[in-house]
N, C-alpha and C. Protein backbone atom coordinates (compact mmCIF):
# COMPACT_ATOMS: atom_id res chain seq x y z
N UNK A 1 27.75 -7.34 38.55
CA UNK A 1 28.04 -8.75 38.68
C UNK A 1 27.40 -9.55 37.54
N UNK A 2 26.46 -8.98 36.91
CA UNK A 2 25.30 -9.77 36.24
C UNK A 2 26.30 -9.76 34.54
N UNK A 3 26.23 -8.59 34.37
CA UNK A 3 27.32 -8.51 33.37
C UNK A 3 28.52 -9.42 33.06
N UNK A 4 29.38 -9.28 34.25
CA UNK A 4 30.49 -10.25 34.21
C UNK A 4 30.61 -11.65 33.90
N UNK A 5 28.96 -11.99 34.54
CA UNK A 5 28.82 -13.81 34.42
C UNK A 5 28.61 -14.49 33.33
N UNK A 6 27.61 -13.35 32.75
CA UNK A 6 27.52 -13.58 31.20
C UNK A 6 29.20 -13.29 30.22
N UNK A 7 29.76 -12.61 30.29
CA UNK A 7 30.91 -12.61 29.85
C UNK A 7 31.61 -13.77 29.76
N UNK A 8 31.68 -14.40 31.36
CA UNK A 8 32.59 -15.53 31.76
C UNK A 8 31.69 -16.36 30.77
N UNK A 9 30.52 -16.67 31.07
CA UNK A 9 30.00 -17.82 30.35
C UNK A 9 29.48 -17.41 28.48
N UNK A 10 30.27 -16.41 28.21
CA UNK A 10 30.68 -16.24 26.54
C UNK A 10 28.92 -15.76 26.30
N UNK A 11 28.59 -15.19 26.60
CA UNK A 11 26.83 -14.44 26.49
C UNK A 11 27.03 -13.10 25.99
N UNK A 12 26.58 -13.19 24.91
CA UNK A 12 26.54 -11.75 24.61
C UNK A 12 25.85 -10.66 25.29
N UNK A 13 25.86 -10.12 25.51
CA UNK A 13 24.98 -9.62 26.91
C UNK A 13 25.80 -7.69 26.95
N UNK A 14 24.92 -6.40 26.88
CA UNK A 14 25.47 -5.50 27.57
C UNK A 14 24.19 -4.99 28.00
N UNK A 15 24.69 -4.15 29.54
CA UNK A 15 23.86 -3.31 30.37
C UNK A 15 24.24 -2.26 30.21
N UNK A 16 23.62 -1.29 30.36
CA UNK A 16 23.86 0.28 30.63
C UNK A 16 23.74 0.53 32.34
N UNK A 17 24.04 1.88 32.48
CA UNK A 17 24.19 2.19 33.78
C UNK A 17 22.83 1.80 34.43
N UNK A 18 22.68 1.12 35.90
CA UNK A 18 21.69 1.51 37.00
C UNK A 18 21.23 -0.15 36.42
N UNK A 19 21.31 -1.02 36.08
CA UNK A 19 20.28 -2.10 35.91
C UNK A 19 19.89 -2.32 37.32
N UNK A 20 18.81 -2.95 37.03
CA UNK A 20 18.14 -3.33 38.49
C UNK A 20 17.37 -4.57 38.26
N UNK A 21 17.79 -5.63 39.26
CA UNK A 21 16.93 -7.00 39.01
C UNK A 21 16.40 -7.22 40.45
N UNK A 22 15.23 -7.16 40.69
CA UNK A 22 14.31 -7.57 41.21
C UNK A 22 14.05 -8.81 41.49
N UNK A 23 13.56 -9.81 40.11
CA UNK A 23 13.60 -11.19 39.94
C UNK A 23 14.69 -11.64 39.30
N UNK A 24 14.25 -12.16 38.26
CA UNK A 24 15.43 -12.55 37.66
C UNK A 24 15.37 -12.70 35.95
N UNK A 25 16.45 -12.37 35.54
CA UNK A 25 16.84 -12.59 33.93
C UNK A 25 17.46 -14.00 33.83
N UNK A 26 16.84 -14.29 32.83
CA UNK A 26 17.35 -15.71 32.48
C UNK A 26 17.99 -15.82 30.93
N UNK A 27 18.67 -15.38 30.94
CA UNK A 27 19.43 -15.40 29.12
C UNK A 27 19.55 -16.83 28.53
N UNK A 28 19.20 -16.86 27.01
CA UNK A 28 19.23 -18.63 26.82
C UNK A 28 20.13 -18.19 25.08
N UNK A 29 20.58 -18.78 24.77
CA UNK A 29 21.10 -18.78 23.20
C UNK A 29 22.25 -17.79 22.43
N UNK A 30 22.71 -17.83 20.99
CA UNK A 30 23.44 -17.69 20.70
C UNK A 30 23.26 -15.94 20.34
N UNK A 31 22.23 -15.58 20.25
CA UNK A 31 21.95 -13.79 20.03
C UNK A 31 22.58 -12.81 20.96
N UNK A 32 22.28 -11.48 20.43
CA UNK A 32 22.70 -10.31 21.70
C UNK A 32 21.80 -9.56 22.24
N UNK A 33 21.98 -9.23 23.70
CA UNK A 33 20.82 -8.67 24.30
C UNK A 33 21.29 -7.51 25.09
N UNK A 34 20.86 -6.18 24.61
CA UNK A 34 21.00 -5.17 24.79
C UNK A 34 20.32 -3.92 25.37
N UNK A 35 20.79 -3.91 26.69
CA UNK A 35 19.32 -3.41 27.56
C UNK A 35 20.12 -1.99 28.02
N UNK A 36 19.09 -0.55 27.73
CA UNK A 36 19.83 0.83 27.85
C UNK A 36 20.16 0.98 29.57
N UNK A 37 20.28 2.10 29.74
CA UNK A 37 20.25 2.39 30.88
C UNK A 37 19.18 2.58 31.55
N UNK A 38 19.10 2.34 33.41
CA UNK A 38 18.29 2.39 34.31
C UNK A 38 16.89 1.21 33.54
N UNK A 39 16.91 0.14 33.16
CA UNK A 39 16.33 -0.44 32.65
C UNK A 39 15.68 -1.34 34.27
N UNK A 40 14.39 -1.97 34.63
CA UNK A 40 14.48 -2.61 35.62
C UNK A 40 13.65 -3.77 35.16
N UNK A 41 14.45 -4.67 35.81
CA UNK A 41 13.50 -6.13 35.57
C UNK A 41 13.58 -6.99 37.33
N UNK A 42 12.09 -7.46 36.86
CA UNK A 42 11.07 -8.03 38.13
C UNK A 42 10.27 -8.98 37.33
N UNK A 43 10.32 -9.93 38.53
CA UNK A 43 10.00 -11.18 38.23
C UNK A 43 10.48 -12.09 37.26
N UNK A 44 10.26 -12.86 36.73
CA UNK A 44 11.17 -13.59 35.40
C UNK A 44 11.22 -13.21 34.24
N UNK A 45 12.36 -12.84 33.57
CA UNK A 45 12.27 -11.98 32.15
C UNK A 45 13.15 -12.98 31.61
N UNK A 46 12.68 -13.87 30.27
CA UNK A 46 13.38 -14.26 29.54
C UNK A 46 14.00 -14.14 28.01
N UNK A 47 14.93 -13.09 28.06
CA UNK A 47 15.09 -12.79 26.56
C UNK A 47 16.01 -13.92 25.87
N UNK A 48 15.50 -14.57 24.85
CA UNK A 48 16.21 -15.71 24.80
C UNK A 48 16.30 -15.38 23.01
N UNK A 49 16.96 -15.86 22.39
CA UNK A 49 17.88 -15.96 21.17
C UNK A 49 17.68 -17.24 20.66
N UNK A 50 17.55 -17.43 19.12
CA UNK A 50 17.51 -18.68 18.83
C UNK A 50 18.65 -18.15 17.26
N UNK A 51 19.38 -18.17 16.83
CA UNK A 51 20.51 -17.24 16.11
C UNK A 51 21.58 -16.52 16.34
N UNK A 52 22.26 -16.35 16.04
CA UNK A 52 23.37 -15.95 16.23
C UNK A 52 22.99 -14.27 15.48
N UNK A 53 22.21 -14.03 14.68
CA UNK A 53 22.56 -12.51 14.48
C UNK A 53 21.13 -11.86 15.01
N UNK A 54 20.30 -12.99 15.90
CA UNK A 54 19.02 -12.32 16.83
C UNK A 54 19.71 -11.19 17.62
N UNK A 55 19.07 -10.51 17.67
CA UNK A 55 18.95 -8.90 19.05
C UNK A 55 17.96 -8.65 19.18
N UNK A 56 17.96 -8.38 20.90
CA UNK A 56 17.12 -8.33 21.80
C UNK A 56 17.32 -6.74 22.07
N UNK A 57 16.42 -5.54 21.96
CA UNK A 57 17.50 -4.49 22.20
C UNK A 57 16.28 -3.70 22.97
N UNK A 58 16.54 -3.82 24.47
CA UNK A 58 15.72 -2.79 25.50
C UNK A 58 15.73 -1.60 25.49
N UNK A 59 15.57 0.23 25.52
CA UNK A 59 15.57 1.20 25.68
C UNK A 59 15.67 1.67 27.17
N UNK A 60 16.14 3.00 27.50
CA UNK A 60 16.49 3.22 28.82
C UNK A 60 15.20 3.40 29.42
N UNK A 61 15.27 3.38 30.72
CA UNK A 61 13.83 3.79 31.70
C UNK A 61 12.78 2.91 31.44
N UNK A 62 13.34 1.56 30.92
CA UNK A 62 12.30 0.46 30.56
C UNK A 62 11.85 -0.42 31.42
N UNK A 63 10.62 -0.92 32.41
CA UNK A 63 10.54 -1.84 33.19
C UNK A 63 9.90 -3.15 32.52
N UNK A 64 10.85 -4.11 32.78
CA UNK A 64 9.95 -5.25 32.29
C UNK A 64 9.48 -6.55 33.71
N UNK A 65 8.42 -6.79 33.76
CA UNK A 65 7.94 -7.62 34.62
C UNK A 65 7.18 -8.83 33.98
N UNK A 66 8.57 -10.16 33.83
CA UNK A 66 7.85 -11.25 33.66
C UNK A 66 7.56 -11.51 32.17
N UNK A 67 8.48 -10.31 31.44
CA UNK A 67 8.35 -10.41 29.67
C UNK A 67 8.88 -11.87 29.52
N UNK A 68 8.70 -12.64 28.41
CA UNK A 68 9.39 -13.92 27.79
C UNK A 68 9.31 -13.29 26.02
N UNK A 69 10.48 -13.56 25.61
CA UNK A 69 10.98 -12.95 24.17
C UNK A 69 11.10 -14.54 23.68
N UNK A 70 11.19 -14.18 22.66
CA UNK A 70 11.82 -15.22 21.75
C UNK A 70 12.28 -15.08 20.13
N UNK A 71 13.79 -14.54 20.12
CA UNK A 71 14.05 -13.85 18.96
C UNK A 71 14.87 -14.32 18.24
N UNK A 72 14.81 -14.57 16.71
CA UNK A 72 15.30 -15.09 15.89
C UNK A 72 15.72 -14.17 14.77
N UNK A 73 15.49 -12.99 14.66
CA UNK A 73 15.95 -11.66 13.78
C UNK A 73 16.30 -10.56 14.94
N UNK A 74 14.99 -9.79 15.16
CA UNK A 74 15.23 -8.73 15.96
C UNK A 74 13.47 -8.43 16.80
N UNK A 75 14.13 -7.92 17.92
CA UNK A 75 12.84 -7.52 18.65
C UNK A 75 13.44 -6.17 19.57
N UNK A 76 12.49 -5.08 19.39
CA UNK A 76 13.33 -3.75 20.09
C UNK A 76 12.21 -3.30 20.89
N UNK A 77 12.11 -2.37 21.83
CA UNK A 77 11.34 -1.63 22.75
C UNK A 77 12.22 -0.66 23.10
N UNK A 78 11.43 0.52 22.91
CA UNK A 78 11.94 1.66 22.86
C UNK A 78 12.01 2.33 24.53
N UNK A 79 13.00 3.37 24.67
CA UNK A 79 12.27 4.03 26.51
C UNK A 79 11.16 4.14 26.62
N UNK A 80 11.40 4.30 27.96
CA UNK A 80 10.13 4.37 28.55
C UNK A 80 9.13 3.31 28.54
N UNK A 81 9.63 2.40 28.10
CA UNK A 81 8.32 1.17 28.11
C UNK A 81 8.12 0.32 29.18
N UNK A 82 6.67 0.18 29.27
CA UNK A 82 6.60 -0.87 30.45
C UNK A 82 5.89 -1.89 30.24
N UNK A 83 6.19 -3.20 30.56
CA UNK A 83 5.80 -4.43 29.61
C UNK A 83 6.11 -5.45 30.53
N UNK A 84 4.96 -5.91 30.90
CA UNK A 84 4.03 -7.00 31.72
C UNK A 84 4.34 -8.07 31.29
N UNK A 85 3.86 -8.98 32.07
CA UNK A 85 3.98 -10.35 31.53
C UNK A 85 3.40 -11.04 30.42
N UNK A 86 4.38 -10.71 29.33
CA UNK A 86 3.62 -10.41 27.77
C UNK A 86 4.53 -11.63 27.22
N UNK A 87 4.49 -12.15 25.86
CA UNK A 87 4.97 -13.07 25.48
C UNK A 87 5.28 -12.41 24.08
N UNK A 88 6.60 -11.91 23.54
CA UNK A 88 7.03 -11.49 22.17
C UNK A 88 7.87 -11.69 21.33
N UNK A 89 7.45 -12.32 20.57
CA UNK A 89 8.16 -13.59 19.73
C UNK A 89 8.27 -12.87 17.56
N UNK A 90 9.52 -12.99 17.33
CA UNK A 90 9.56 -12.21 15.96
C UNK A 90 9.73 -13.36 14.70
N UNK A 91 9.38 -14.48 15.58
CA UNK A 91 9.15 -15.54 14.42
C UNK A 91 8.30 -16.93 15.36
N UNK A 92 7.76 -17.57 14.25
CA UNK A 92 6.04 -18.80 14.61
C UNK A 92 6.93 -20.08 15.24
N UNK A 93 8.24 -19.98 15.21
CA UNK A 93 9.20 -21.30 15.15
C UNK A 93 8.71 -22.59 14.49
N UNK A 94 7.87 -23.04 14.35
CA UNK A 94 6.79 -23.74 13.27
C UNK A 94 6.56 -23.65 11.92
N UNK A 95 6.67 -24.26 10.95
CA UNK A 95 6.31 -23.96 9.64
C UNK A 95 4.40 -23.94 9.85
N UNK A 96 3.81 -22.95 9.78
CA UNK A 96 2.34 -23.06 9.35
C UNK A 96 1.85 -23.94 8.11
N UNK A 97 2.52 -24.74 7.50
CA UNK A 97 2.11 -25.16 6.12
C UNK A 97 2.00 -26.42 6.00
N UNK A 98 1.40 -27.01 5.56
CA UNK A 98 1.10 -28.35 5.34
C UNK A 98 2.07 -29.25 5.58
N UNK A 99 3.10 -29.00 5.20
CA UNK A 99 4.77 -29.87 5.38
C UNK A 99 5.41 -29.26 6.19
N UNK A 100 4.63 -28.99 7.45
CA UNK A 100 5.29 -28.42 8.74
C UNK A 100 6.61 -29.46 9.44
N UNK A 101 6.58 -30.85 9.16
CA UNK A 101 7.36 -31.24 9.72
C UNK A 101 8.40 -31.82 8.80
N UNK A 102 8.46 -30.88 7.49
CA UNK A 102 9.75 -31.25 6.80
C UNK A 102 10.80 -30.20 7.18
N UNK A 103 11.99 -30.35 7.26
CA UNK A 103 12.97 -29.71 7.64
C UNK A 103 13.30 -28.33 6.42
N UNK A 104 12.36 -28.79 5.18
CA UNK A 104 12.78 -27.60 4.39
C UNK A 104 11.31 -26.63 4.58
N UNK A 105 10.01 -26.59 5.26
CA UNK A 105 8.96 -26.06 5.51
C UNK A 105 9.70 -24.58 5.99
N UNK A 106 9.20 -23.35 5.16
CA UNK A 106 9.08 -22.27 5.64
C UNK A 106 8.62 -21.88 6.98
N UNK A 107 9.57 -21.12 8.20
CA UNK A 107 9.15 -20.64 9.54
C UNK A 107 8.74 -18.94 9.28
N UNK A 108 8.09 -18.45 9.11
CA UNK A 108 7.77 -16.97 9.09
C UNK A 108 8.59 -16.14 10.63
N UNK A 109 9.30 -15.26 10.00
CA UNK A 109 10.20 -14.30 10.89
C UNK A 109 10.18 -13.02 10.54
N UNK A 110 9.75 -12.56 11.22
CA UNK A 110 9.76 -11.19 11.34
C UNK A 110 10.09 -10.07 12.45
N UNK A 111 10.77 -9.03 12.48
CA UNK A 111 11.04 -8.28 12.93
C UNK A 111 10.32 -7.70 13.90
N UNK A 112 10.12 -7.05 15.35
CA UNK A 112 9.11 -7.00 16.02
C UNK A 112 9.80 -5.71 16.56
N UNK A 113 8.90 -4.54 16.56
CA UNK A 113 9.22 -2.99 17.09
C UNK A 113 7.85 -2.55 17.82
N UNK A 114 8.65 -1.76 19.43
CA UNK A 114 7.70 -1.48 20.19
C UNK A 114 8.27 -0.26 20.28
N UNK A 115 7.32 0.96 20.15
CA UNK A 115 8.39 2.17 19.88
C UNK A 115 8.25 2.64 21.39
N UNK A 116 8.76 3.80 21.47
CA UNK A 116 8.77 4.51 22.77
C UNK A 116 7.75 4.74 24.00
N UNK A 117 7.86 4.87 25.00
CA UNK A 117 6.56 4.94 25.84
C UNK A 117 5.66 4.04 25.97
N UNK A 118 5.56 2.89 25.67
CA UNK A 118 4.81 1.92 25.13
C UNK A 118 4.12 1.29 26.44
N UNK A 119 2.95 0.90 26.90
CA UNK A 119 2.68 0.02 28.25
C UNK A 119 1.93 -1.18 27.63
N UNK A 120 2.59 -2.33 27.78
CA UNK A 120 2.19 -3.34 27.67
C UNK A 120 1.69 -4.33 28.49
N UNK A 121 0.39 -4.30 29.11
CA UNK A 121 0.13 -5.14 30.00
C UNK A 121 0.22 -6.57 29.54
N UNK A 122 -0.86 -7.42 30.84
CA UNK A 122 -0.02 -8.97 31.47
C UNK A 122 -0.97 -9.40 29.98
N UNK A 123 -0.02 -10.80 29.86
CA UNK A 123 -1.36 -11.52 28.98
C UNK A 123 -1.78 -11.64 27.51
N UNK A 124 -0.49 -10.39 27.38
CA UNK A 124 -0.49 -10.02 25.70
C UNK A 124 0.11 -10.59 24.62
N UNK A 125 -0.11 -11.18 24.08
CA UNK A 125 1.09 -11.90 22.61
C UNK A 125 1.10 -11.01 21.80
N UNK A 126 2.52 -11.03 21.03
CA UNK A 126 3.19 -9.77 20.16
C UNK A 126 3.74 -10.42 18.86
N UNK A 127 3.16 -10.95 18.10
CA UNK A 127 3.33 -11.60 17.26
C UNK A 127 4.62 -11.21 16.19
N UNK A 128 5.12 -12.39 14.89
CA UNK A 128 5.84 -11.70 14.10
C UNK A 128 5.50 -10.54 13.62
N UNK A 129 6.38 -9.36 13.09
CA UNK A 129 6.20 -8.79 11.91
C UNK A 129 5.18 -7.26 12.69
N UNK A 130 4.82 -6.93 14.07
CA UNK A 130 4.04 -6.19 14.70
C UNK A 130 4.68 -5.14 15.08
N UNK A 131 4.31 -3.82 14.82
CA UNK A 131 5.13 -2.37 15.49
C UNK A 131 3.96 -1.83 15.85
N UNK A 132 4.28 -1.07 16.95
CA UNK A 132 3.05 -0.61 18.08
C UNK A 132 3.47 0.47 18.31
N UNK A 133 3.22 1.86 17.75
CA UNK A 133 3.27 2.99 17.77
C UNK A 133 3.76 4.14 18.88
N UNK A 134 4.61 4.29 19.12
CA UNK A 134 5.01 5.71 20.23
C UNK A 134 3.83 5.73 21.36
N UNK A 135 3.80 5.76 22.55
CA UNK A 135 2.78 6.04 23.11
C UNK A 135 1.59 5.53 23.56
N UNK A 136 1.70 4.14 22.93
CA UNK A 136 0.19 3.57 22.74
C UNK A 136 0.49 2.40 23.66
N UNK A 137 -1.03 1.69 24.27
CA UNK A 137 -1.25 1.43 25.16
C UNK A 137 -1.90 0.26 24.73
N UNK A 138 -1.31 -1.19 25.05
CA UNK A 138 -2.11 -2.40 24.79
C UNK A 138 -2.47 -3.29 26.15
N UNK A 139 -3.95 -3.47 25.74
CA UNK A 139 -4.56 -3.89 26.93
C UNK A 139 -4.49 -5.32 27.01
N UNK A 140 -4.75 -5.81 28.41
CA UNK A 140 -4.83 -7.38 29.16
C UNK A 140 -5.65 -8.43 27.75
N UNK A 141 -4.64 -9.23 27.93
CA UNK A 141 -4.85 -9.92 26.34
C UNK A 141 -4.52 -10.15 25.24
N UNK A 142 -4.31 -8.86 24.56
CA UNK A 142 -4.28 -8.49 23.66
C UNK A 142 -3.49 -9.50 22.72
N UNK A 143 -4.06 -9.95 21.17
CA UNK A 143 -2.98 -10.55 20.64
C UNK A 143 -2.74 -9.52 19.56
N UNK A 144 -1.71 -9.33 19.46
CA UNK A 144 -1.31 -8.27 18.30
C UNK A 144 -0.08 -8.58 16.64
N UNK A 145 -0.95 -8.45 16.09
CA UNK A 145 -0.11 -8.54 14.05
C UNK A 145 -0.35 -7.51 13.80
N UNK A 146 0.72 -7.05 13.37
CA UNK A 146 0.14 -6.07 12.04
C UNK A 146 0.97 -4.85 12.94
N UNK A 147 0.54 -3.44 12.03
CA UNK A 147 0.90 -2.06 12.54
C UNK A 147 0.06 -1.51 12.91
N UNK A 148 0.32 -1.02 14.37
CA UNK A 148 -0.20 0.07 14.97
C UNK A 148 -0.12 1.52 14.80
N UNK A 149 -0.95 2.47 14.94
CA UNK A 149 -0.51 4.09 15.42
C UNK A 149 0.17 4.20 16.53
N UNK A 150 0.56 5.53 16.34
CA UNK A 150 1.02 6.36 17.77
C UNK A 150 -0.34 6.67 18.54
N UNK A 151 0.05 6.37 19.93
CA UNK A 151 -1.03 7.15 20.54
C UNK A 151 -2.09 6.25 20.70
N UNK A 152 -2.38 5.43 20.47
CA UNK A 152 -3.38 4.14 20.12
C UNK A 152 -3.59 3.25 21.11
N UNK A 153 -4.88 3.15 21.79
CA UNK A 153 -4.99 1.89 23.28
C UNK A 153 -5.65 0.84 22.01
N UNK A 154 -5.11 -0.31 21.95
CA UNK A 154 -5.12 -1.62 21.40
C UNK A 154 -5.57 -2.93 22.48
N UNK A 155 -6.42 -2.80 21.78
CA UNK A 155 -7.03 -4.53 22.51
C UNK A 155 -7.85 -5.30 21.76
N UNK A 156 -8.49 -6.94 22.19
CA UNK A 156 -8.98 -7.98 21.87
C UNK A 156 -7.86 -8.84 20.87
N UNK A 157 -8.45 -9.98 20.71
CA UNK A 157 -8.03 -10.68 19.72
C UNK A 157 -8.92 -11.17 19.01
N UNK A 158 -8.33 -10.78 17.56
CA UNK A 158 -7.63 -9.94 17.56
C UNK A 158 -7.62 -8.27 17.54
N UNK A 159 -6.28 -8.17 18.08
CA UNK A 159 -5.86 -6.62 18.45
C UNK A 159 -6.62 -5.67 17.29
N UNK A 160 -7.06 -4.31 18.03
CA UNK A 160 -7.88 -3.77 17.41
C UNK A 160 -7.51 -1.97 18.33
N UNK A 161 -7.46 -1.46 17.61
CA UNK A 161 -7.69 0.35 18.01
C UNK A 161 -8.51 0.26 18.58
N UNK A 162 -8.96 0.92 19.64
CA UNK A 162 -10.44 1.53 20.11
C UNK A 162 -10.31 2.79 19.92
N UNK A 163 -9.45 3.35 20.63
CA UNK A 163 -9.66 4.60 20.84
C UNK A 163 -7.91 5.54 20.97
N UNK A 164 -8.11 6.63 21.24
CA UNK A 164 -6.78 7.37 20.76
C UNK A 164 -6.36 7.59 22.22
N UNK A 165 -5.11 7.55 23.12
CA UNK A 165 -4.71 7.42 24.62
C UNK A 165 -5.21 9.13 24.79
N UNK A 166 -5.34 9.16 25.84
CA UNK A 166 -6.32 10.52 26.82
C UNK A 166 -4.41 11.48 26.62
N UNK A 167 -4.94 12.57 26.21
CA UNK A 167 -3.92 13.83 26.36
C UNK A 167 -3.08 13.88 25.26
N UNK A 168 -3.34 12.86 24.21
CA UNK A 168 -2.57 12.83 22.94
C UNK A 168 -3.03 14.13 22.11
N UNK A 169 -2.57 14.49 20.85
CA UNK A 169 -3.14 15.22 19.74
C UNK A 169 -4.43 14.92 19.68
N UNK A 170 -4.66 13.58 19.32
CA UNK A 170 -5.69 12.71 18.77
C UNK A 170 -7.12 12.95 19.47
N UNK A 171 -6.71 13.01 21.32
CA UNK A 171 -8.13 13.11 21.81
C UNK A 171 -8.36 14.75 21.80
N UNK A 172 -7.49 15.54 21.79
CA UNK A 172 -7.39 17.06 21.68
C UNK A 172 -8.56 17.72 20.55
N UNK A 173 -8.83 17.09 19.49
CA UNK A 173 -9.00 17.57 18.63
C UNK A 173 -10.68 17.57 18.66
């Protein structure tokens, strides 16, 4: 049903098999949002678009609870991810620069990749331009720039490695 409405109301929008809504998705703007199969969302998930060639692109076996996106290029999460009430945004919508409120002021945009397996708890900001490694684990808080490893529990702000996730290569060794 969820599919269809967005259709009727011209939303770019595809699901894969098994979606499951819990709470609720709230789609806002001119982008596409592309969520794999058996994907489940709970509580309020807002993947919202500010562009026409933004994508939003979920992986299968993904739970999101209470994510808010905000994408103006691209923002992806790979399977298996599970991602809390996090806030992940692939551009500042703001010019940072002195002539922030001239209409020609530079907005910084960047691309935002959460690779596979990923658990993202509540509380976290995911800044432009940030990829967070296969596996790895960001804790309550967390604000995160920059590139991560695989395998990697990430926390404070700012986001920081501690330590390598339990059963990886990394703690093996």
């Amino acid at each position: 049903m969820f599919p269809a409405k967005c259709k009727l109301l011209g939303r770019r929008f595809s699901a894969g098999r098994n979606l499951k809504i819990f709470g609720r998705l709230h789609l806002k703007g001119p982008g596409k949002v592309v969520l794999g199969d058996n994907v489940v969302i709970d509580r309020l998930v807002t993947p919202w678009t500010y562009s026409s060639e933004a994508q939003i692109t979920i992986g299968s076996d993904t739970y999101l609870n209470g994510t808010r996106f905000g994408c103006k290029q691209s923002i992806s999460i790979g399977r298996l991810g599970i991602v809390g009430d996090a806030s992940i945004s692939d551009t500042d919508f703001h010019s940072t620069h002195v002539d922030r409120h001239s209409r020609l002021a530079s907005v910084r945009t960047a691309p935002v990749a959460i690779e596979e397996n990923v658990w993202v708890a509540s509380a976290v900001g995911i800044l432009p331009g940030t990829r967070i490694g296969t596996n790895s684990v960001v804790g309550y808080g967390a604000v995160c720039a920059g590139v991560y490893p695989p395998n990697s529990i990430i926390v404070g702000n700012p986001a920081k490695v501690i330590k390598a996730v339990p059963g990886t290569q990394e703690t093996e060794n």
